[in-house]
Protein backbone atom coordinates (compact mmCIF):
# COMPACT_ATOMS: atom_id res chain seq x y z
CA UNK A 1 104.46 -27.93 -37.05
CA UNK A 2 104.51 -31.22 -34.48
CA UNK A 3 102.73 -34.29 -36.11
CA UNK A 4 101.90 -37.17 -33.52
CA UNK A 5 100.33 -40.46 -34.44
CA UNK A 6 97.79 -42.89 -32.84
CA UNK A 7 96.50 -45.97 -33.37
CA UNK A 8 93.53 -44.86 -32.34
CA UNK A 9 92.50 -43.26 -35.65
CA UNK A 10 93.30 -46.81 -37.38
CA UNK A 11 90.48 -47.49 -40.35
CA UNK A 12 87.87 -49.17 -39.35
CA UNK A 13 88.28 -53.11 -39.67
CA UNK A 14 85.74 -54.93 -42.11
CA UNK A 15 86.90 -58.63 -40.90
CA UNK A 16 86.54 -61.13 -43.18
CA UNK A 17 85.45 -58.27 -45.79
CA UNK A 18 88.54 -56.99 -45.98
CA UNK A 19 89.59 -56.72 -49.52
CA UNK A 20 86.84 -58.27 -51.39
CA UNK A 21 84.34 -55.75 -53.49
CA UNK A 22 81.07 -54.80 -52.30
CA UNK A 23 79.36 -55.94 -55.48
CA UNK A 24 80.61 -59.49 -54.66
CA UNK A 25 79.95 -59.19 -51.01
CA UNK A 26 76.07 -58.33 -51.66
CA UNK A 27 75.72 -61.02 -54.06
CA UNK A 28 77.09 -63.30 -51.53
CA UNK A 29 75.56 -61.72 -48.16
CA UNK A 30 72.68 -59.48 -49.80
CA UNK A 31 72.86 -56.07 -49.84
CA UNK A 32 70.44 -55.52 -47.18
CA UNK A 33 73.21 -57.14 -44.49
CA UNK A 34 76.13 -55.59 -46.02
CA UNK A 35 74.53 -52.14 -45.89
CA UNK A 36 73.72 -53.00 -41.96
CA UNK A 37 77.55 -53.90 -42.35
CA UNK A 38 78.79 -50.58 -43.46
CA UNK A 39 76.02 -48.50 -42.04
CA UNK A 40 74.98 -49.88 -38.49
CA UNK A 41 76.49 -48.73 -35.38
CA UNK A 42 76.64 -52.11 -33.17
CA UNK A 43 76.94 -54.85 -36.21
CA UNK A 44 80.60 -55.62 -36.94
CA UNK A 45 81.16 -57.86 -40.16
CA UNK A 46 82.47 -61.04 -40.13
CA UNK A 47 85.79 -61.46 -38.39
CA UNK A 48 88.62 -62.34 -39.86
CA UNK A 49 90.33 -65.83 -39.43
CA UNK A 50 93.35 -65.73 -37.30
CA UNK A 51 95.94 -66.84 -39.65
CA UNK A 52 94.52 -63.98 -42.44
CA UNK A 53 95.20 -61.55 -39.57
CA UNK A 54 98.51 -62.58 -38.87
CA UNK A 55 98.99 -62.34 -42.21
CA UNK A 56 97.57 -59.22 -43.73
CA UNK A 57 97.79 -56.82 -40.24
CA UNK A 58 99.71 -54.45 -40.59
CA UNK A 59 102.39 -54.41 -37.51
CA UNK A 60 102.97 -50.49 -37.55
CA UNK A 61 99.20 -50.06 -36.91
CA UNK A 62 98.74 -52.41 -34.09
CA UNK A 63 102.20 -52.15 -32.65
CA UNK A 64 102.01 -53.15 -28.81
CA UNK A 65 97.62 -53.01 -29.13
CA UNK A 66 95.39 -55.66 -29.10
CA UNK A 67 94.76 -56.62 -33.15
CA UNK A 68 91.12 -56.67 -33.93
CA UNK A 69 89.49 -59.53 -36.27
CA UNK A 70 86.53 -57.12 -36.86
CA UNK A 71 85.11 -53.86 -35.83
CA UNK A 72 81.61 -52.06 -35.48
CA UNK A 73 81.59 -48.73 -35.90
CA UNK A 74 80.61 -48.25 -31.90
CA UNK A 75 84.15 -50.22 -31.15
CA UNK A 76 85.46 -47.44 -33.06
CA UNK A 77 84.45 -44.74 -31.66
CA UNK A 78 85.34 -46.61 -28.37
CA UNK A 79 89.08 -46.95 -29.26
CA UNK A 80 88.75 -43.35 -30.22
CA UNK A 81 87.37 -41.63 -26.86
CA UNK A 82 90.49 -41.84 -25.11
CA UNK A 83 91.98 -40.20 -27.75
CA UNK A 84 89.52 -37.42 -27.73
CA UNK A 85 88.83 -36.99 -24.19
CA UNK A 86 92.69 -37.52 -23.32
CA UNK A 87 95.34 -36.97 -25.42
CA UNK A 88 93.96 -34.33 -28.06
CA UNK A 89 92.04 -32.53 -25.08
CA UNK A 90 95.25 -31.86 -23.29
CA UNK A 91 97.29 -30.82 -26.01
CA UNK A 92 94.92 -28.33 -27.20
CA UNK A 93 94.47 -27.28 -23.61
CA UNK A 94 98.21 -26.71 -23.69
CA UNK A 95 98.44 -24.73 -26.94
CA UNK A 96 95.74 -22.53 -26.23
CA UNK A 97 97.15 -21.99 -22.86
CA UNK A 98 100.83 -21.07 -24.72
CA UNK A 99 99.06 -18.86 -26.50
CA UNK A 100 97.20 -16.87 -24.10
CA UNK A 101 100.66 -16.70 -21.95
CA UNK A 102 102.45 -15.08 -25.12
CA UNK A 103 99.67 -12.89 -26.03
CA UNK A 104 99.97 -11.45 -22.23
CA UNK A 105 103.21 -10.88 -22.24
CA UNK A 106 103.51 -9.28 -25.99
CA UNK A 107 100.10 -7.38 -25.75
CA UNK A 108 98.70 -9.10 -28.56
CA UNK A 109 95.54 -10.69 -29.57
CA UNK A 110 95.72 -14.37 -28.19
CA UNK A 111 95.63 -16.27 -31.71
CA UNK A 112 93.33 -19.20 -31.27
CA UNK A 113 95.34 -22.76 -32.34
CA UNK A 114 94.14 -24.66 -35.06
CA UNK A 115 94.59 -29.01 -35.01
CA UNK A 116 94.01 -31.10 -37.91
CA UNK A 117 92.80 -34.56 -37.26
CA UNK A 118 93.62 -36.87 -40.41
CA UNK A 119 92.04 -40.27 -40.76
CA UNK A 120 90.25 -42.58 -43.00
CA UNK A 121 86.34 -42.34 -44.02
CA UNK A 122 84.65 -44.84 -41.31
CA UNK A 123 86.87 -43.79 -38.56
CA UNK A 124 85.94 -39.89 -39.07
CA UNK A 125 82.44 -41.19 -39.11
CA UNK A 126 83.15 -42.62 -35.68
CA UNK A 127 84.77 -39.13 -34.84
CA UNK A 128 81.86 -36.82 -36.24
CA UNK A 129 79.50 -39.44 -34.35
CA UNK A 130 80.96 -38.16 -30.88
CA UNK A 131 81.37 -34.97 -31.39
CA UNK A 132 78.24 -33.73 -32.68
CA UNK A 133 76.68 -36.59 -30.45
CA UNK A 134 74.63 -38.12 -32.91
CA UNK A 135 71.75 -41.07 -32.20
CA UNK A 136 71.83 -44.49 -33.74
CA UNK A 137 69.30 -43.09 -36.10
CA UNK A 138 71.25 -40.39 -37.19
CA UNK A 139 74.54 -42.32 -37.36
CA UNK A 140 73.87 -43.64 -40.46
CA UNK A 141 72.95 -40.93 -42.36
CA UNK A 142 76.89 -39.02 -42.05
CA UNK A 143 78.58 -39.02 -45.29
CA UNK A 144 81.78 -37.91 -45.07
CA UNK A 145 83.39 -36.28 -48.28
CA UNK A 146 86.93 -37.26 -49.61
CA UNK A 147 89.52 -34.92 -49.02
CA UNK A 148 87.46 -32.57 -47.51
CA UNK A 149 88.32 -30.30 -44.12
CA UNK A 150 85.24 -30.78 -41.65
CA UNK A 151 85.53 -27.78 -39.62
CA UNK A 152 84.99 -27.37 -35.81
CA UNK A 153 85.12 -24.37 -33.75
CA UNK A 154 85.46 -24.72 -29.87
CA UNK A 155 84.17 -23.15 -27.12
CA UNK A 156 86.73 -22.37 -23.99
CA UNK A 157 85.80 -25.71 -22.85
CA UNK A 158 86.74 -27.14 -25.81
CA UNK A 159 83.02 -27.98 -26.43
CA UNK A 160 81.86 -27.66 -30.30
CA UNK A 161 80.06 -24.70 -31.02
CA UNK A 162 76.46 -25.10 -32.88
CA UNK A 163 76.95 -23.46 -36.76
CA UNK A 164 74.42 -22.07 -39.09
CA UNK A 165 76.92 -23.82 -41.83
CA UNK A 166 75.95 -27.16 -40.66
CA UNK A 167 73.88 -29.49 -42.65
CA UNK A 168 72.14 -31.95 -41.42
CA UNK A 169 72.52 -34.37 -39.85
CA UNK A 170 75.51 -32.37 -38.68
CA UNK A 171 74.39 -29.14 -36.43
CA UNK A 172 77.40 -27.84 -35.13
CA UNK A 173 80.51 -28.74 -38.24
CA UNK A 174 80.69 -27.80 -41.77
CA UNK A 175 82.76 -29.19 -44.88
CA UNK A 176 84.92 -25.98 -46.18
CA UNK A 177 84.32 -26.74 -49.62
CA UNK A 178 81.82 -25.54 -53.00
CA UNK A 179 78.34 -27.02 -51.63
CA UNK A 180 77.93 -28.52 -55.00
CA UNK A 181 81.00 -30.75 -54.99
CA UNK A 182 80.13 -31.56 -51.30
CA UNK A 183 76.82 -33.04 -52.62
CA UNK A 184 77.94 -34.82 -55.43
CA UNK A 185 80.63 -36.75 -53.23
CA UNK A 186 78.41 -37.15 -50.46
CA UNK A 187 75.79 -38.66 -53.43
CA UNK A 188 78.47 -40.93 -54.55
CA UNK A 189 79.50 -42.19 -51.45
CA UNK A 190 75.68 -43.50 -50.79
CA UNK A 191 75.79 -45.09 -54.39
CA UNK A 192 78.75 -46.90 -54.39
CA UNK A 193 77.05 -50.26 -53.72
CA UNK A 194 75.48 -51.79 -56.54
CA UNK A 195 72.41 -53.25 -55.28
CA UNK A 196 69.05 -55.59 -55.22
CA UNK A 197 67.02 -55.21 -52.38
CA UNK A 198 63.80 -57.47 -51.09
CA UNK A 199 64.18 -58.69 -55.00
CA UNK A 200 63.13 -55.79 -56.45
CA UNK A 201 65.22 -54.83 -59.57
CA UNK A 202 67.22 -51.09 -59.06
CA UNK A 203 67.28 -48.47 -62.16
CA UNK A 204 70.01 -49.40 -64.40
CA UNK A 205 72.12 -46.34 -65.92
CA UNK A 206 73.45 -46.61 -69.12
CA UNK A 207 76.73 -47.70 -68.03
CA UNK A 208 74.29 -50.87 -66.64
CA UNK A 209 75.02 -50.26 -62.98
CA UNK A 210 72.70 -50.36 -59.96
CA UNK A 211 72.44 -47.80 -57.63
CA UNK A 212 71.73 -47.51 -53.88
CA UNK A 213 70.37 -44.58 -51.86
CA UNK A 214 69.03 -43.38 -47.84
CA UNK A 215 65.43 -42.77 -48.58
CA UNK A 216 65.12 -39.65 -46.86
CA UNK A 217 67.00 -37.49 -44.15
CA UNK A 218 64.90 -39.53 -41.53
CA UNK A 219 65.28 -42.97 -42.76
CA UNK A 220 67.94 -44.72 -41.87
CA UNK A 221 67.21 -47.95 -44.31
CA UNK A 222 68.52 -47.86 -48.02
CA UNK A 223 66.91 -48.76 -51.14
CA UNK A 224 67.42 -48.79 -54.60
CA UNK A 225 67.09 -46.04 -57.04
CA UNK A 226 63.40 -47.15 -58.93
């Protein structure tokens, strides 16, 4: 099977965040900025100082590419378009062009092509953001499960195709996994910031953690669990 790689689907850079734990970064920041932080489509974090780039960048990733100090999740999906629009376009244009030729001249059924695009959390959030064409409000509501297949089909344009296995606020992919398990990551990922917000104390579990959550499938702000 060919494998190519990109730069373009490089994780999301979180600046002078980089490294340090989100329960230390709210305390420092509050967790109402590092939510905007993580969550937000046009607020990168603090960048990172020049030397600390130099230093902890990896060269592989950036090889012959401008090296960001800090990225929104808008400059990510940014970086990302060409590949999208370009370089993935084409070479599924190709293979389902291959395809069709083979299937003509063996009488067969032309067997549609399947790609896999592998990257990290934030980036696929970027990725999910353009292809289902999401709003600003409804950017911050994706929650994309580990290790999970998101699954597109495409129309002959190569335009996603609307699915009844969508859930919101997806409408046209769908995670091919148990529902359940889909929920239970997607609740973990929203709770994985312990949090105090407007100084109002959050419920405390018994392991004496704090908990964060979206407030509904229309809000886009997060509060704590009360």
């Amino acid at each position: 099977m060919p494998l190519s790689y990109t730069w373009r689907l490089n994780e999301r850079h979180y600046g002078a965040l980089t490294g340090r734990n989100k329960r230390d970064c709210s305390q420092e920041y509050g967790l109402a900025q590092v939510q905007r932080w993580r969550r937000s489509v046009n607020e990168p974090p603090p960048p990172m100082d020049a030397g600390a780039a130099a230093a902890l960048l990896d060269e592989r990733a950036y090889r012959d590419v401008p090296k960001p100090l800090a990225e929104s999740l808008d400059q990510c999906a940014e970086r990302l378009r060409p590949f999208l629009e370009v370089e993935l376009t084409a070479a599924m244009r190709k293979a389902v062009d291959e395809c069709g030729f083979v299937a003509e001249q063996e009488g067969l059924p032309v067997e549609v092509p399947t790609f896999v695009v592998s990257a990290s959390e934030n980036v696929l959030r970027a990725l999910v953001r353009e292809l289902e064409e999401l709003s600003d409000d409804e950017t911050p509501l994706i929650d994309v499960p580990h290790a999970t297949p998101l699954v597109y089909r495409l129309d002959s344009a190569l335009r996603p195709l609307p699915s009844a296995l969508a859930k919101s606020p997806l409408r046209k992919g769908w995670y091919m996994a148990d529902p359940e398990r889909i929920a239970a990551s997607q609740k973990s990922i929203r709770e994985e910031v312990d949090c105090r917000l407007n100084d109002v104390p959050c419920k405390v579990d018994e392991e004496d953690e704090e908990t964060c959550f979206v407030n509904s499938a229309a809000s886009t702000e997060w509060a704590c669990g009360l």
